[in-house]
Protein backbone atom coordinates (compact mmCIF):
# COMPACT_ATOMS: atom_id res chain seq x y z
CA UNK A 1 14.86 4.79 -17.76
CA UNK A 2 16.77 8.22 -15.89
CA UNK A 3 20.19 8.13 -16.42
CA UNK A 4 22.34 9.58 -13.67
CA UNK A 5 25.81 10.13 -13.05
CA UNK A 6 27.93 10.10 -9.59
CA UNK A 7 30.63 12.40 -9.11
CA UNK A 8 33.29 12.14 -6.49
CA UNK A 9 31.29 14.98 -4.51
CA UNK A 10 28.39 12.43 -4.12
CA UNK A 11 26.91 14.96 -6.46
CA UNK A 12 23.73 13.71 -8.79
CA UNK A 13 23.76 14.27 -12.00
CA UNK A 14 20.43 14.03 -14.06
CA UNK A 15 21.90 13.42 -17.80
CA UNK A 16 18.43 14.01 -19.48
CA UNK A 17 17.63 17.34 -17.95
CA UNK A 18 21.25 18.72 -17.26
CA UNK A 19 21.09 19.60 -13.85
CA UNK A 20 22.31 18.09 -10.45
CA UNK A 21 19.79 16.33 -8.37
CA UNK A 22 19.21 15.56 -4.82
CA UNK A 23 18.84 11.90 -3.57
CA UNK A 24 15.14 12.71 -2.29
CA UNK A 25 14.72 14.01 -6.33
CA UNK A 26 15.83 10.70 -7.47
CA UNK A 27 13.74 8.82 -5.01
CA UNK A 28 10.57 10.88 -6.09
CA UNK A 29 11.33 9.89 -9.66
CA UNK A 30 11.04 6.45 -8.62
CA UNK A 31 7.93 6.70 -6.64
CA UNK A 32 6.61 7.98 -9.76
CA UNK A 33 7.41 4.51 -11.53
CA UNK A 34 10.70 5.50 -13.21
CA UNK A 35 13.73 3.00 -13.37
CA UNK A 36 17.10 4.65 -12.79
CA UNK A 37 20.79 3.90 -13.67
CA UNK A 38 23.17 5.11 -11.88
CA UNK A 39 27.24 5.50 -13.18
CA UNK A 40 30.04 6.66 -11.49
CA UNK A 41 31.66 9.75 -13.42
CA UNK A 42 34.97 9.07 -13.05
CA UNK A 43 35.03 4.85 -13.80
CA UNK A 44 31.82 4.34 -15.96
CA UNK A 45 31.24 1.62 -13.21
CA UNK A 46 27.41 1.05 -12.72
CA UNK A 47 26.28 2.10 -9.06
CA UNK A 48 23.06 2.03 -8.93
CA UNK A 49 22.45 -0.63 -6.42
CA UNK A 50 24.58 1.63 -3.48
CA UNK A 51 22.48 4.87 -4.62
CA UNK A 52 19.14 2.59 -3.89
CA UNK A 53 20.29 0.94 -0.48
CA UNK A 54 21.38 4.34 0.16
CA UNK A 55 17.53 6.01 -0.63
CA UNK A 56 16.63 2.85 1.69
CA UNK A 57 18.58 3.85 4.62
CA UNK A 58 17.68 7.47 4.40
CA UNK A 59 14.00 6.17 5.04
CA UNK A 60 14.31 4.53 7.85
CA UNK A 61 16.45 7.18 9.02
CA UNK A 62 13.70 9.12 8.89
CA UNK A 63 11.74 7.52 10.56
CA UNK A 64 9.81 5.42 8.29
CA UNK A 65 8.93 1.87 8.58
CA UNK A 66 11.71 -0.89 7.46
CA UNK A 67 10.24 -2.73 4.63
CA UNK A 68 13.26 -5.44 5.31
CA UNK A 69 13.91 -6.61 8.87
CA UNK A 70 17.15 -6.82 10.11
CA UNK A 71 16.40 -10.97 10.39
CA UNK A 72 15.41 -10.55 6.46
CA UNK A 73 18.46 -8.91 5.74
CA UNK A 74 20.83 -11.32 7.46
CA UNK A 75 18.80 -14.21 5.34
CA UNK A 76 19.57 -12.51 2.50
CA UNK A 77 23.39 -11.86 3.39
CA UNK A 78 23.87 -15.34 3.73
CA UNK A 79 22.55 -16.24 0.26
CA UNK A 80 25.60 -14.63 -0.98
CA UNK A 81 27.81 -16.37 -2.74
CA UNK A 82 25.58 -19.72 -2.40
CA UNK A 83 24.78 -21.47 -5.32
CA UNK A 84 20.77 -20.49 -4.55
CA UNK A 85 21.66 -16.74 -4.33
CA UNK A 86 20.32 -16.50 -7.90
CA UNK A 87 16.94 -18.63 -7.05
CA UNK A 88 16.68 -16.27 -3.74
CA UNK A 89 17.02 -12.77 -5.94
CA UNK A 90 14.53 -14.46 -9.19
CA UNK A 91 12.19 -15.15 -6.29
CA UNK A 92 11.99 -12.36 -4.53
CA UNK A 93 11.89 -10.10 -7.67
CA UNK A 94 9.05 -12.27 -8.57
CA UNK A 95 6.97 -12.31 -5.44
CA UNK A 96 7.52 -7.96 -5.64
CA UNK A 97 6.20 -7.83 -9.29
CA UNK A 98 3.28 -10.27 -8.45
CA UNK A 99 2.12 -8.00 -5.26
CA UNK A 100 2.29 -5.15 -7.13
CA UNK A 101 0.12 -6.55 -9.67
CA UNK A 102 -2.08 -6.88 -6.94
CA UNK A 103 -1.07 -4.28 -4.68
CA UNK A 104 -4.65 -2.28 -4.86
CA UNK A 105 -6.59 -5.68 -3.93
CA UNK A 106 -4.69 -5.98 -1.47
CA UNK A 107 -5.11 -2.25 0.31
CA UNK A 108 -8.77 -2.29 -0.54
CA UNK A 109 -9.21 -5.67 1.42
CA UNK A 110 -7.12 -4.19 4.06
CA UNK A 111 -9.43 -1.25 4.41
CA UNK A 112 -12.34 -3.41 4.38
CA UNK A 113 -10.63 -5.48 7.35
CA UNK A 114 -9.71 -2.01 9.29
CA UNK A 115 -12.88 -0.95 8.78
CA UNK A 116 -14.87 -3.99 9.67
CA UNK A 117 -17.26 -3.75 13.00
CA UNK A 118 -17.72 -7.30 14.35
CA UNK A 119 -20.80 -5.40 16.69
CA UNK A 120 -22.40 -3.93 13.13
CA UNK A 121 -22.34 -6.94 11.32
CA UNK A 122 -23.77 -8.98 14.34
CA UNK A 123 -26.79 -6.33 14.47
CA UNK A 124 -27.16 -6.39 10.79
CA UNK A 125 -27.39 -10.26 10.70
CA UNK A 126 -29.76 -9.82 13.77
CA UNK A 127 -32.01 -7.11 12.07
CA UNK A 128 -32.47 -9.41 8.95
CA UNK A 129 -33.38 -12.74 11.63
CA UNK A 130 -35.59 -10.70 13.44
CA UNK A 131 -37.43 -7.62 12.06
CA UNK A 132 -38.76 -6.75 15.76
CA UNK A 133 -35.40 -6.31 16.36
CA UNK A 134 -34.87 -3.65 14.25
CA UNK A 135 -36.21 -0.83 15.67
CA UNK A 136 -39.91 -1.88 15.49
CA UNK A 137 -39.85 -1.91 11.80
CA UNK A 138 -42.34 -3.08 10.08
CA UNK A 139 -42.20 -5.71 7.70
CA UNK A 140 -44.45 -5.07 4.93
CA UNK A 141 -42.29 -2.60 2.60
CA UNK A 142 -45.50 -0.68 1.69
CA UNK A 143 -46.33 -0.01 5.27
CA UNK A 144 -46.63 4.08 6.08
CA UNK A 145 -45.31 5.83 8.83
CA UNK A 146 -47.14 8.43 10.15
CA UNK A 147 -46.53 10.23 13.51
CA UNK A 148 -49.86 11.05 13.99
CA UNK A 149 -51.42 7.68 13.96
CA UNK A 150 -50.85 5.27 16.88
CA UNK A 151 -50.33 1.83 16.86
CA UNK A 152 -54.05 -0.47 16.13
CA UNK A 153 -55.02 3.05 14.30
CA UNK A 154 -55.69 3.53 10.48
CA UNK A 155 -56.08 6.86 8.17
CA UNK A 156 -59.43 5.52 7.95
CA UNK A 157 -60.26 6.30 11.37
CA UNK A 158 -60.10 9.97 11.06
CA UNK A 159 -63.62 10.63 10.18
């Protein structure tokens, strides 16, 4: 786990490398797989949770795609201080380790949907129902091709 701390500035620190960070640094960190902590300088208090809502926000404010819709968001809002807040957080924590168990099953079958061709696969089921159908190919595997000859004529008429 990287250990930051917060100073009044807003300034990252990274406490393993010595150095200030950006908020895009400590994003990239966690694209990479890394869990962060975040403390305030000043209070010790942990504030990590604003510093990843914040990384959120920046996204969409650039223009990427809200992972949480705003209806999501009020859902979750409203769980707060309910007695099934805790159920609601243990579940969704849950569901987000189990798809990423699963995450690259899931974006190979959604390749394999984007790429399917309904038209291909109808011809392909077609071809294998009809041979004729498939260009005039013939059916016997061992059967040669040959430009020269013409249909009803053998090599062994040459000669």
């Amino acid at each position: 786990m990287r250990h930051y701390k917060k100073y009044p500035n807003r300034r990252l620190y990274d406490t393993e490398n010595s150095c200030y960070v950006t908020i895009d640094n400590v994003r990239q960190r966690i694209l990479k797989g890394e869990s962060i902590s975040v403390t305030e300088n000043s209070t010790g208090n942990d504030v990590t949770r604003s510093v990843l809502l914040q990384i959120l926000t920046e996204q969409e404010e650039a223009g990427h795609e809200p992972v949480l819709t705003n209806r999501a968001i009020e859902q979750i809002i409203r769980f707060y201080g309910d007695r099934f807040g805790h159920y609601v957080s243990s579940y969704i924590e849950h569901s987000m380790l189990m798809f990423l168990k699963h995450q690259d099953q899931y974006r190979e079958q959604m390749k394999q949907m984007a790429t399917f061709n309904p038209v291909n696969a109808m011809k392909q089921m077609m071809d294998l129902w009809n041979p004729a159908s498939a260009g005039n190919k013939s059916t016997d595997p061992n059967a040669k091709t040959d430009s020269k000859t013409r249909p009803g004529e053998s090599d062994l008429d040459d000669g």
